[in-house]
Structure formats: C-alpha cells, structure tokens
Protein backbone atom coordinates (compact mmCIF):
# COMPACT_ATOMS: atom_id res chain seq x y z
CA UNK A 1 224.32 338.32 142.23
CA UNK A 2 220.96 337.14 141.31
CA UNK A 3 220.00 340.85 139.92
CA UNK A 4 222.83 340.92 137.81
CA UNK A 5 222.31 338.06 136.39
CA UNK A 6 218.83 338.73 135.53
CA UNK A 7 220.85 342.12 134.32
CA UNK A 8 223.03 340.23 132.18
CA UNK A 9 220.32 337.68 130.72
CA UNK A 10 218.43 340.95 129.50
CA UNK A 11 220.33 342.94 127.98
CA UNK A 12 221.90 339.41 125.70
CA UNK A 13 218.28 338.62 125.05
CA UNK A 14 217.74 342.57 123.94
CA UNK A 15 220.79 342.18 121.75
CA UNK A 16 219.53 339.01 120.12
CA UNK A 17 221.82 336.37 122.27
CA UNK A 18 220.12 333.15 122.84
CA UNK A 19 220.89 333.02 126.73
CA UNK A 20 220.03 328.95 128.00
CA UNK A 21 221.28 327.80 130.82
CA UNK A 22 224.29 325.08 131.27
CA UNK A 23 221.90 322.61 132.34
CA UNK A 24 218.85 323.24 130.04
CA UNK A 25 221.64 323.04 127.10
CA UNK A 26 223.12 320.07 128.09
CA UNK A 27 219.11 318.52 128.05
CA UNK A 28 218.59 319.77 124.66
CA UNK A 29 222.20 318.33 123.67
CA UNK A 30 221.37 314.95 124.96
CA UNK A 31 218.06 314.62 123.26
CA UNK A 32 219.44 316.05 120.15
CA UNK A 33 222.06 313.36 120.15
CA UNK A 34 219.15 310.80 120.04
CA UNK A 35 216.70 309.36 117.59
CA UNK A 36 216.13 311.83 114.78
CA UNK A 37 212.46 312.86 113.89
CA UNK A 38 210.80 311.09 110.60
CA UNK A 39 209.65 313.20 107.40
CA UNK A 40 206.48 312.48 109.37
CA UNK A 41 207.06 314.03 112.40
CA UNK A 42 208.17 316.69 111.49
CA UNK A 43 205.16 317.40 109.63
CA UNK A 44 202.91 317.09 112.43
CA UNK A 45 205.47 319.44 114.07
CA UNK A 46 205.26 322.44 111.19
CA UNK A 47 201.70 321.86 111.37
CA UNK A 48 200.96 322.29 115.29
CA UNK A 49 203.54 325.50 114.93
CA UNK A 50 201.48 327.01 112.09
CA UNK A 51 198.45 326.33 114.80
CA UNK A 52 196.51 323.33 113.34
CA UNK A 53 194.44 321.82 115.59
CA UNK A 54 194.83 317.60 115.97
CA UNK A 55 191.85 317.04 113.97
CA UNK A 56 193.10 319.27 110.92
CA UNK A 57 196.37 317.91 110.85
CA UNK A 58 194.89 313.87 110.52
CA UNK A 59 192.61 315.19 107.92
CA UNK A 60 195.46 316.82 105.88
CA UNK A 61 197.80 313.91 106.36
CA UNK A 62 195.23 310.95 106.70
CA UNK A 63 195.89 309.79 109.84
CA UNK A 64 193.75 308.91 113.03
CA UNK A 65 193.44 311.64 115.28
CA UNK A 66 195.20 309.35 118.08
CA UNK A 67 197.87 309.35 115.71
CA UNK A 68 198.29 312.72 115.47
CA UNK A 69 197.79 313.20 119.58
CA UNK A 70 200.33 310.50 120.40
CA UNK A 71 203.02 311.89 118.13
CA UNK A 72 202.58 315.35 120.32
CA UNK A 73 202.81 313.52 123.16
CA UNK A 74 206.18 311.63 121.86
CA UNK A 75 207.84 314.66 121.10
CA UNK A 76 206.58 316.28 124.94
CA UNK A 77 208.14 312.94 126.43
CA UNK A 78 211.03 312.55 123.99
C-alpha cells in the first residue's frame, strides 16, 4: 500500500498535481483562515524569498534588525 502510494504521489507531482496530505491541508486551511499578513509582512516575506539576508532587508525597509528577525519568527510560529 505504502509503495503505491509513494507510486501515486509521483507520478501527480510529475504531472504538475500539488499532492498535500488531508492533514497538512487542513493546517494550512486553519492558519489561512486566521489573521491576514500586513503590506509589511509581506515584504519581509518577498524579500527573504528573493534571498535577502535580515540585515539587508532592515536596511531597505528601515527597520531594526530584531524587527526583521522576529517577523520571521512570527510567520515560523504563526
């Protein structure tokens, strides 16, 4: 069973299928349902994606460092 799942999850991820589990989907529907991110936020968040390191990201938005660490952490704790 567990090697045709594995199967299955494959060859929907090779066809471009998002494949998440029931109970990782519910998590990300539950936290989606909360609190929406600020302009801010997701700011912070573009820049860590495009690979900005803390320190850039306070300079370009002038912030504190902390600032910009504690908003990662937020979002990891969300």
């Amino acid at each position: 069973m567990l090697l045709e799942e594995l199967t299955n999850t494959i060859r929907r991820v090779h066809a471009c299928h998002r494949c998440i589990p029931p109970e990782v989907a519910a998590e990300i529907a539950e936290h989606c349902a909360g609190d929406l991110l600020t302009d801010r936020e997701i700011e912070v968040l573009r820049k860590v994606a495009a690979g900005s390191s803390n320190k850039i990201i306070a300079t370009e938005l002038a912030v504190a460092e902390t600032t910009v660490k504690s908003m990662k952490r937020g979002f990891l704790v969300g």
